[in-house]
Protein backbone atom coordinates (compact mmCIF):
# COMPACT_ATOMS: atom_id res chain seq x y z
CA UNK A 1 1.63 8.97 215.40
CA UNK A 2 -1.16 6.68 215.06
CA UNK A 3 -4.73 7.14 215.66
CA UNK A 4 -7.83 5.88 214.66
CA UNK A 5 -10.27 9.08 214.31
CA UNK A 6 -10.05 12.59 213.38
CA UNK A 7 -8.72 14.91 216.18
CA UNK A 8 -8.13 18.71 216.43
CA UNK A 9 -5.24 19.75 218.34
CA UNK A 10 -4.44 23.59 219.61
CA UNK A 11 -1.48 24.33 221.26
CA UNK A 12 -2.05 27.49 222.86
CA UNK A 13 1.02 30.30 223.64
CA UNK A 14 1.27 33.54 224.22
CA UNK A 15 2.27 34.57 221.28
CA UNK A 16 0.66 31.98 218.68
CA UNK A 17 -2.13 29.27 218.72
CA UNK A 18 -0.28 26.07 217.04
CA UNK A 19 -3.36 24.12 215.18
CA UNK A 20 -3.26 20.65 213.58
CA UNK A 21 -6.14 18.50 212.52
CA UNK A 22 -4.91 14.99 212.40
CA UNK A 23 -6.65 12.53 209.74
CA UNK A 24 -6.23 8.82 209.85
CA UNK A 25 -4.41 7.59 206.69
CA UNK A 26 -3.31 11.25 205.71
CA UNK A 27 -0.10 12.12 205.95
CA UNK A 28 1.02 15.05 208.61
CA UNK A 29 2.54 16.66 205.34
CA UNK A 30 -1.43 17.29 203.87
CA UNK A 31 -3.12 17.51 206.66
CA UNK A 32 -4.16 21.70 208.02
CA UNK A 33 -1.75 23.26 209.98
CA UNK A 34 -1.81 26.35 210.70
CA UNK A 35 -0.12 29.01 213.29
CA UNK A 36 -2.59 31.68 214.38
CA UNK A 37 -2.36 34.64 216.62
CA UNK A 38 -3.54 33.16 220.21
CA UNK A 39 -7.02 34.44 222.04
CA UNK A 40 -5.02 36.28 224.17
CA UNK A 41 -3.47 38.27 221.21
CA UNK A 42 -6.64 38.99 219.29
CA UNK A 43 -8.92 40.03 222.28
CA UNK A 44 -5.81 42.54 223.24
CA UNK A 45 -6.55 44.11 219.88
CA UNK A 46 -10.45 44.40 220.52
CA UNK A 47 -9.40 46.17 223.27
CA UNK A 48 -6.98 48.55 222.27
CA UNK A 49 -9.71 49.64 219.31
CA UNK A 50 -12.41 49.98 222.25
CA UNK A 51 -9.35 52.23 223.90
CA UNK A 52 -9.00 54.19 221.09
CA UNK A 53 -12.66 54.89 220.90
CA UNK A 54 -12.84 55.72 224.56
CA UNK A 55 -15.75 53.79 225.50
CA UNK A 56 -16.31 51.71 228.24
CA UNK A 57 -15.83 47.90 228.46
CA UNK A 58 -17.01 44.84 229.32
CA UNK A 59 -15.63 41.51 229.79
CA UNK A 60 -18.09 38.38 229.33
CA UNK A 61 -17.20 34.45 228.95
CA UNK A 62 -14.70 32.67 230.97
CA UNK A 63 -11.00 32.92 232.28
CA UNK A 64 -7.92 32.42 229.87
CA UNK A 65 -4.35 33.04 229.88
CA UNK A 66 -3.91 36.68 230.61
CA UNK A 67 -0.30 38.64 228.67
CA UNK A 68 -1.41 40.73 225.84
CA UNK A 69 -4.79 41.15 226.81
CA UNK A 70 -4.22 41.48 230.69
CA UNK A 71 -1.94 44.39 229.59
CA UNK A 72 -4.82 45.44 227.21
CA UNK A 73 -7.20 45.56 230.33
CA UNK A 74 -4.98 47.79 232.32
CA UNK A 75 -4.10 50.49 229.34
CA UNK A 76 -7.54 50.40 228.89
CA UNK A 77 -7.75 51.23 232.72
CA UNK A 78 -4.80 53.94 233.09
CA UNK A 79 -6.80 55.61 229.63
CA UNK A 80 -9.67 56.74 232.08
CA UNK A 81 -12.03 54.44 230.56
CA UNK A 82 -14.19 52.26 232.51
CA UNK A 83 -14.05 47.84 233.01
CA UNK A 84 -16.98 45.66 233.96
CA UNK A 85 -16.64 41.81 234.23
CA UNK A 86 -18.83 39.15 234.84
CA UNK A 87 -16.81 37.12 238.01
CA UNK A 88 -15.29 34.34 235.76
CA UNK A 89 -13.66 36.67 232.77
CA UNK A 90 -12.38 38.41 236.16
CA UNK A 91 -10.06 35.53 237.12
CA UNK A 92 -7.88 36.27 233.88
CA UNK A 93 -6.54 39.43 235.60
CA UNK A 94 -6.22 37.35 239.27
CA UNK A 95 -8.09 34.40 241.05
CA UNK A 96 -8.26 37.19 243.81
CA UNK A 97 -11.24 39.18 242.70
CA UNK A 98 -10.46 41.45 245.80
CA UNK A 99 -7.16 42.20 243.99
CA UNK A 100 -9.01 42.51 240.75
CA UNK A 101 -11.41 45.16 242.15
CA UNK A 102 -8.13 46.98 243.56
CA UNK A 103 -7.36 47.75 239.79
CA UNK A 104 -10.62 49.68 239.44
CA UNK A 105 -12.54 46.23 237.09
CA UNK A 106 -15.83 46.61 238.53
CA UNK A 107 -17.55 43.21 238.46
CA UNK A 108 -21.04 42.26 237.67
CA UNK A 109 -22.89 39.27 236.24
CA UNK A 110 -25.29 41.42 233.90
CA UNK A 111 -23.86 43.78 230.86
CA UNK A 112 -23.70 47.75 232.18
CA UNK A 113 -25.46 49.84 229.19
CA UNK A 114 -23.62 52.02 226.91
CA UNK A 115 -20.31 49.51 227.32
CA UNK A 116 -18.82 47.21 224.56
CA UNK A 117 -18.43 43.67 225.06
CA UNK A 118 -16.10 41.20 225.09
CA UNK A 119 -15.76 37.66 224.92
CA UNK A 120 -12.91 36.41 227.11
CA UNK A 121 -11.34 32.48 226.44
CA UNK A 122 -8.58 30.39 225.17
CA UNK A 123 -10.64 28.88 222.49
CA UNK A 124 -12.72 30.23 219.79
CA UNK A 125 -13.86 26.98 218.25
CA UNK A 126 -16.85 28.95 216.18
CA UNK A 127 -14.55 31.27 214.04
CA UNK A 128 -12.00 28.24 213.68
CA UNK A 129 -15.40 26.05 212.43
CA UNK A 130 -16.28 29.28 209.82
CA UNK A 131 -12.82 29.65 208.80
CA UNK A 132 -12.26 26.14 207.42
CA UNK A 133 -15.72 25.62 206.58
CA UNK A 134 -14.65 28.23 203.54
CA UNK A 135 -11.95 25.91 202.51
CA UNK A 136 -14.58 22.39 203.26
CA UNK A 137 -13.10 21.24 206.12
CA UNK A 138 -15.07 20.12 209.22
CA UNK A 139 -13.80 19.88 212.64
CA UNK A 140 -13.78 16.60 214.17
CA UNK A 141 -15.92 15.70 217.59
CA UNK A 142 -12.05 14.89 219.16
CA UNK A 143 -10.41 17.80 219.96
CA UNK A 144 -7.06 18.24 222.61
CA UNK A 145 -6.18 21.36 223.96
CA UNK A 146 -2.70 22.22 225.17
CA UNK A 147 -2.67 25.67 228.10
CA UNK A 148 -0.30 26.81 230.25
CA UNK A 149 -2.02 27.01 233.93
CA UNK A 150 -0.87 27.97 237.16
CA UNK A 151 -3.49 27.06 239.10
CA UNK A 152 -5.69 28.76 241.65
CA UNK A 153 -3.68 29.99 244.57
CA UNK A 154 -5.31 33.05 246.31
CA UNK A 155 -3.27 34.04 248.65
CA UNK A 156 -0.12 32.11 247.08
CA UNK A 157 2.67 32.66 244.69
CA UNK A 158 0.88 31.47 241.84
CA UNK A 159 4.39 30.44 240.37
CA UNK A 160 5.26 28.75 243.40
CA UNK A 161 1.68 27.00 243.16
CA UNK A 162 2.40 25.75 239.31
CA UNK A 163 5.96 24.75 240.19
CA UNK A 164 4.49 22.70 243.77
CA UNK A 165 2.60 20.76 240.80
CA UNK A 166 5.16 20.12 238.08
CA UNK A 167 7.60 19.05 241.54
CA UNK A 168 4.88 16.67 242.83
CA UNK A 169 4.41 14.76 239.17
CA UNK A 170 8.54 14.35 238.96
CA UNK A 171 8.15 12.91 243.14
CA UNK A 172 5.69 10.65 242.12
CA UNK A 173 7.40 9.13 239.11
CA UNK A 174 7.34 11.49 236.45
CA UNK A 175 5.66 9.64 234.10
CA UNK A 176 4.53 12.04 231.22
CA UNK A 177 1.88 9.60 229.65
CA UNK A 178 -0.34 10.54 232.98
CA UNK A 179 -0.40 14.32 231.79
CA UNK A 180 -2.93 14.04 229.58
CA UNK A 181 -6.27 15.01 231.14
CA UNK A 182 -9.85 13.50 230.55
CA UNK A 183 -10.82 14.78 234.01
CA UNK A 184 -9.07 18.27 235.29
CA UNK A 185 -7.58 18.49 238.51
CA UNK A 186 -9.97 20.90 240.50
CA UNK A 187 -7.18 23.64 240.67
CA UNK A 188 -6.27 24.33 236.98
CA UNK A 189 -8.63 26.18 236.92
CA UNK A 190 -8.07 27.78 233.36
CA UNK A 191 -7.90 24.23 232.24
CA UNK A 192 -11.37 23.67 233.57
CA UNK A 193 -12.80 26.77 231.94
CA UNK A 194 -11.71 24.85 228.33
CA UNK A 195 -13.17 21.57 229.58
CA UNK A 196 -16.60 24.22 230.25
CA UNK A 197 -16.35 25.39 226.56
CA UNK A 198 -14.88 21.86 224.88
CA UNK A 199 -16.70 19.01 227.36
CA UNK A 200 -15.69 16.56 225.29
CA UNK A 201 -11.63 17.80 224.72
CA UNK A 202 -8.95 16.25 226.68
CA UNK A 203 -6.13 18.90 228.19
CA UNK A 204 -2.80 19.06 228.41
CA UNK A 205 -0.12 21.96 229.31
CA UNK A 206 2.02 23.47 226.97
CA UNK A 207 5.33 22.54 228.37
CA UNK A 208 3.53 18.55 228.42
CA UNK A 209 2.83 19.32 224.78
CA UNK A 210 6.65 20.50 224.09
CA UNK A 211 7.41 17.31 225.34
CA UNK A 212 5.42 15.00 223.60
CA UNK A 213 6.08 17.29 220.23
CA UNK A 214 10.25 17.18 220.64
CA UNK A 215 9.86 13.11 220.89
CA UNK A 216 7.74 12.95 217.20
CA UNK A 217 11.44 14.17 215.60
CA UNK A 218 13.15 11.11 214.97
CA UNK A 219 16.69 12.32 215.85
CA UNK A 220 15.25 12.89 219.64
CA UNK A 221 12.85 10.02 219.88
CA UNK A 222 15.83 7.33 219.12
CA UNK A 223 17.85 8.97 222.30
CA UNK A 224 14.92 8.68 224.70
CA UNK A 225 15.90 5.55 225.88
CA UNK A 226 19.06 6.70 227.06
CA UNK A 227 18.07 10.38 228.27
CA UNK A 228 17.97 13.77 226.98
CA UNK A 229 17.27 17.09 227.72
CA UNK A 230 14.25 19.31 226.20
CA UNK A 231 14.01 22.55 225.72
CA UNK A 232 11.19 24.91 224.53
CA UNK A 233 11.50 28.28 223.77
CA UNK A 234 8.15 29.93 223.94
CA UNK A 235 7.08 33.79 223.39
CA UNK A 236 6.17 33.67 227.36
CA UNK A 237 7.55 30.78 228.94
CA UNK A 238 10.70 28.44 228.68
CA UNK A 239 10.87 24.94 230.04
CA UNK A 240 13.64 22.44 230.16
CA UNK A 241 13.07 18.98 230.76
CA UNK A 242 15.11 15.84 231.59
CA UNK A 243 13.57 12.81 230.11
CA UNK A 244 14.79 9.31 229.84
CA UNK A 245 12.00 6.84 228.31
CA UNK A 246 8.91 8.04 230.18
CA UNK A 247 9.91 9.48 232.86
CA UNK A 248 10.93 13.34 233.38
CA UNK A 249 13.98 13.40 236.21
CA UNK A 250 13.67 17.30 236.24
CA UNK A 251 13.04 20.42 235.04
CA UNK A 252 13.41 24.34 235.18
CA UNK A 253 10.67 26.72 234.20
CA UNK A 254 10.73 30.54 233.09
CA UNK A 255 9.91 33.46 231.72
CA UNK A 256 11.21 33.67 228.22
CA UNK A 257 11.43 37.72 228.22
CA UNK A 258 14.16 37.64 231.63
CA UNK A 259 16.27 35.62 229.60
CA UNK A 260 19.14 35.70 227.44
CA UNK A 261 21.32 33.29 225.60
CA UNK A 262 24.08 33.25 228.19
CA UNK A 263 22.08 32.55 231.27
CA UNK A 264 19.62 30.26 229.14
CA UNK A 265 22.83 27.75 227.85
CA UNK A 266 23.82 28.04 232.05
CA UNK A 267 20.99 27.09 232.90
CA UNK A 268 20.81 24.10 230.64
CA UNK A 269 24.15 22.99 231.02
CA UNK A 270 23.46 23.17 234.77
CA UNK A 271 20.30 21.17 234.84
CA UNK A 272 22.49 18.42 233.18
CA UNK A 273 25.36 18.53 235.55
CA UNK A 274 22.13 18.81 238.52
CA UNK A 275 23.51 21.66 239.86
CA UNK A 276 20.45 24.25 238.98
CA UNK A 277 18.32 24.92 241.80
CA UNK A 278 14.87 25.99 242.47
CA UNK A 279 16.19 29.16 244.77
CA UNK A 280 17.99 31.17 241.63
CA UNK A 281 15.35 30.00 239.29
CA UNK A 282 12.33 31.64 241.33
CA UNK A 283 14.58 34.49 242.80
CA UNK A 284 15.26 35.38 239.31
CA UNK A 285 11.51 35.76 238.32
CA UNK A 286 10.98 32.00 237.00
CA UNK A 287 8.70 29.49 238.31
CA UNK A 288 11.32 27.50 239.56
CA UNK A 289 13.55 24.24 239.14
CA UNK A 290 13.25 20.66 240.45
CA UNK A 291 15.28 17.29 240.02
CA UNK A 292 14.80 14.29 241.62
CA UNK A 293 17.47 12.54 243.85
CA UNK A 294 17.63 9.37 241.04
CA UNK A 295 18.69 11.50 238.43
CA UNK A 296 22.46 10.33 237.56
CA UNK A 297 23.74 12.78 235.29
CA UNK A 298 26.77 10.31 234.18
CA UNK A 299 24.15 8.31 232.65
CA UNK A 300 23.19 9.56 229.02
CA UNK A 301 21.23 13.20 228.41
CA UNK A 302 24.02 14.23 226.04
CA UNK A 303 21.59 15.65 223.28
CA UNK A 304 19.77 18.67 223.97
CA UNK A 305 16.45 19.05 221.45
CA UNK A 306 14.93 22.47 221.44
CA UNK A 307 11.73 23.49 220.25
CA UNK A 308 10.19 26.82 220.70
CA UNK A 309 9.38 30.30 218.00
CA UNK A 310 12.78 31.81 220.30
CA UNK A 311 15.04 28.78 219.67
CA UNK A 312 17.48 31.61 218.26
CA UNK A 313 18.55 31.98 222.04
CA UNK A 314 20.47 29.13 221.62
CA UNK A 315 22.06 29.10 218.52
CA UNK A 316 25.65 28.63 218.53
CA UNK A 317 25.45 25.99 221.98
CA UNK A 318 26.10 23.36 219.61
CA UNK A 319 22.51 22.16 220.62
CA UNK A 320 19.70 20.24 217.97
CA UNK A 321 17.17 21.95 216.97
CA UNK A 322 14.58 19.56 216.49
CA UNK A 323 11.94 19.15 213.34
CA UNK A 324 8.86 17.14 214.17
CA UNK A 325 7.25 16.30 210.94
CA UNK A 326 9.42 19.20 209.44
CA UNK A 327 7.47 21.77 211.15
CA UNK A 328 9.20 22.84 214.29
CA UNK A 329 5.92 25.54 215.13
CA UNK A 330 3.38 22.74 215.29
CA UNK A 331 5.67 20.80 218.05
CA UNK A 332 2.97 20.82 220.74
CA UNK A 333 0.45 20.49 218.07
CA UNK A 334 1.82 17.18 216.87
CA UNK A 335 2.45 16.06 220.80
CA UNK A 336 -0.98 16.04 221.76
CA UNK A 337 -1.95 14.06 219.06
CA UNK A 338 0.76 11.51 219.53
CA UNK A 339 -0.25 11.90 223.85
CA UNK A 340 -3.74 10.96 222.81
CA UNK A 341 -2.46 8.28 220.91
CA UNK A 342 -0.70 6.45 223.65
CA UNK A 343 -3.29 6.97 226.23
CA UNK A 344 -5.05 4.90 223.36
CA UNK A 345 -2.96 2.11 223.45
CA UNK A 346 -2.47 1.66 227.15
CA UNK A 347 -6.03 1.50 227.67
């Protein structure tokens, strides 16, 4: 990857935030990386203390990806303790704050007395800044942001919504160098509430940072030309791509935890043959599978690359587990960087 200033890149998960601080003429090898335990993660333990306490909550700051600490806001709930939230920390449990108020979150812009606060987002760029600063390192004004949205669909399957997106990008060409964002689409909307926090960050998803990340292993990037298939393994999600040069020719999307090795290898050996379908995908709990009518699966995608902290799934598929940099956990860390660094040279 080549770049010509400093950038900080976070790859956020459900599990893990995947953090990489890119410096021109250093090598990946002695540069910071580090794997973290995500927002999500860490404000689901601030809860569950607050629980144990019994006292009453609050949620203040913005919307973020929900898993551990929507479940944290519900126990919380079903404990008998009380849940204020200012509107936009709201949206993490639904973009319906009808639906939200159904759970018993009572929502209000000002802090209740006698509750505990808070702070609700993907990205805690102060305590990153504090924790390096121990160690002398500063962050850099560049900073890219990988998170996995679904858009806001009140009203709507909001993995139908997500899908209707990744579906349009493969119609309209499928280019993945136009996935990078300077300026969010209005509906990803937990995109937008990084851009509100980071202004000056450009944003990505996660399953566009798998992609880029897979491609910065050698032993994948030299059989791009000729196709291959992608496949990350996240704590949440999985995503499997088909990719020849720039262009994705489809892809499946699901939830890693309704999974299991036998149905995974199906599935991937079935989005190669373009048999898999969007109907079994979705009816199964996923977000769905699309490939476009010019994908020829006699031409090339003979290597599958997978990336992901639950590769395991597939061992024994006979498939290649890829290495960027040597550091298969900082995949989507390394493929922003190397994202940003094209959208460099084509402008």
């Amino acid at each position: 990857m080549q770049f010509d200033k400093p950038v900080l890149a976070i790859d956020v998960g459900g599990g893990t935030q995947d953090i990489f601080l890119f410096q021109p003429g250093q090598s990946v090898e002695n540069s910071v990386q580090m794997v973290l335990p995500s927002q999500t993660q860490v404000i689901a333990r601030q809860i569950r203390e607050i629980t144990d306490r019994r006292e009453d909550l609050f949620l203040t700051g913005s919307l973020m990806g929900g898993g551990a600490s929507s479940s944290a806001i519900r126990k919380h709930l079903a404990a008998g303790c009380r849940v204020y939230a200012n509107p936009e920390a709201a949206k993490t449990l639904d973009d319906d704050l009808h639906k939200v108020r159904a759970t018993g979150v009572i929502i209000t812009e000002s802090q209740p007395r006698n509750t505990v606060s808070v702070t609700m987002g993907d990205i805690n760029l102060p305590a990153l800044a504090a924790a390096l600063k121990t160690f002398a390192v500063e962050l850099p004004e560049q900073i890219v942001v990988a998170v996995q949205d679904h858009g806001e669909s009140p009203g709507f399957s909001n993995r139908l919504f997500r899908f209707q997106h990744w579906q349009r990008f493969v119609a309209e060409g499928g280019d993945i160098r136009r996935l990078l964002y300077s300026e969010v689409p209005s509906y990803l909307t937990r995109m937008l509430a990084v851009k509100a926090l980071l202004p000056q960050a450009y944003l990505a998803d996660t399953g566009t940072a798998a992609i880029w990340g897979a491609l910065e292993d050698p032993q994948v990037a030299v059989k791009q030309a000729e196709g291959v298939i992608l496949l990350n393994v996240g704590n949440q999600h999985t995503v499997g791509v088909l990719l020849k040069k720039w262009q994705v020719y489809g892809l499946f999307e699901h939830h890693t935890g309704l999974l299991n090795s036998g149905k995974l290898i199906d599935y991937i050996e079935r989005l190669r043959m373009g048999a898999l379908t969007h109907a079994e995908v979705y009816q199964d709990g996923g977000h769905g599978c699309y490939i476009s009518p010019d994908y020829n699966p006699a031409s090339g995608f003979n290597l599958v690359a997978v990336t992901g902290p639950r590769r395991a799934m597939t061992w024994g598929a006979g498939y290649y587990l890829a290495v960027p940099h040597g550091n298969m956990m900082l995949a989507g860390a390394f493929g922003l960087v190397a994202a940003l660094a094209a959208r460099q040279i084509e402008q």
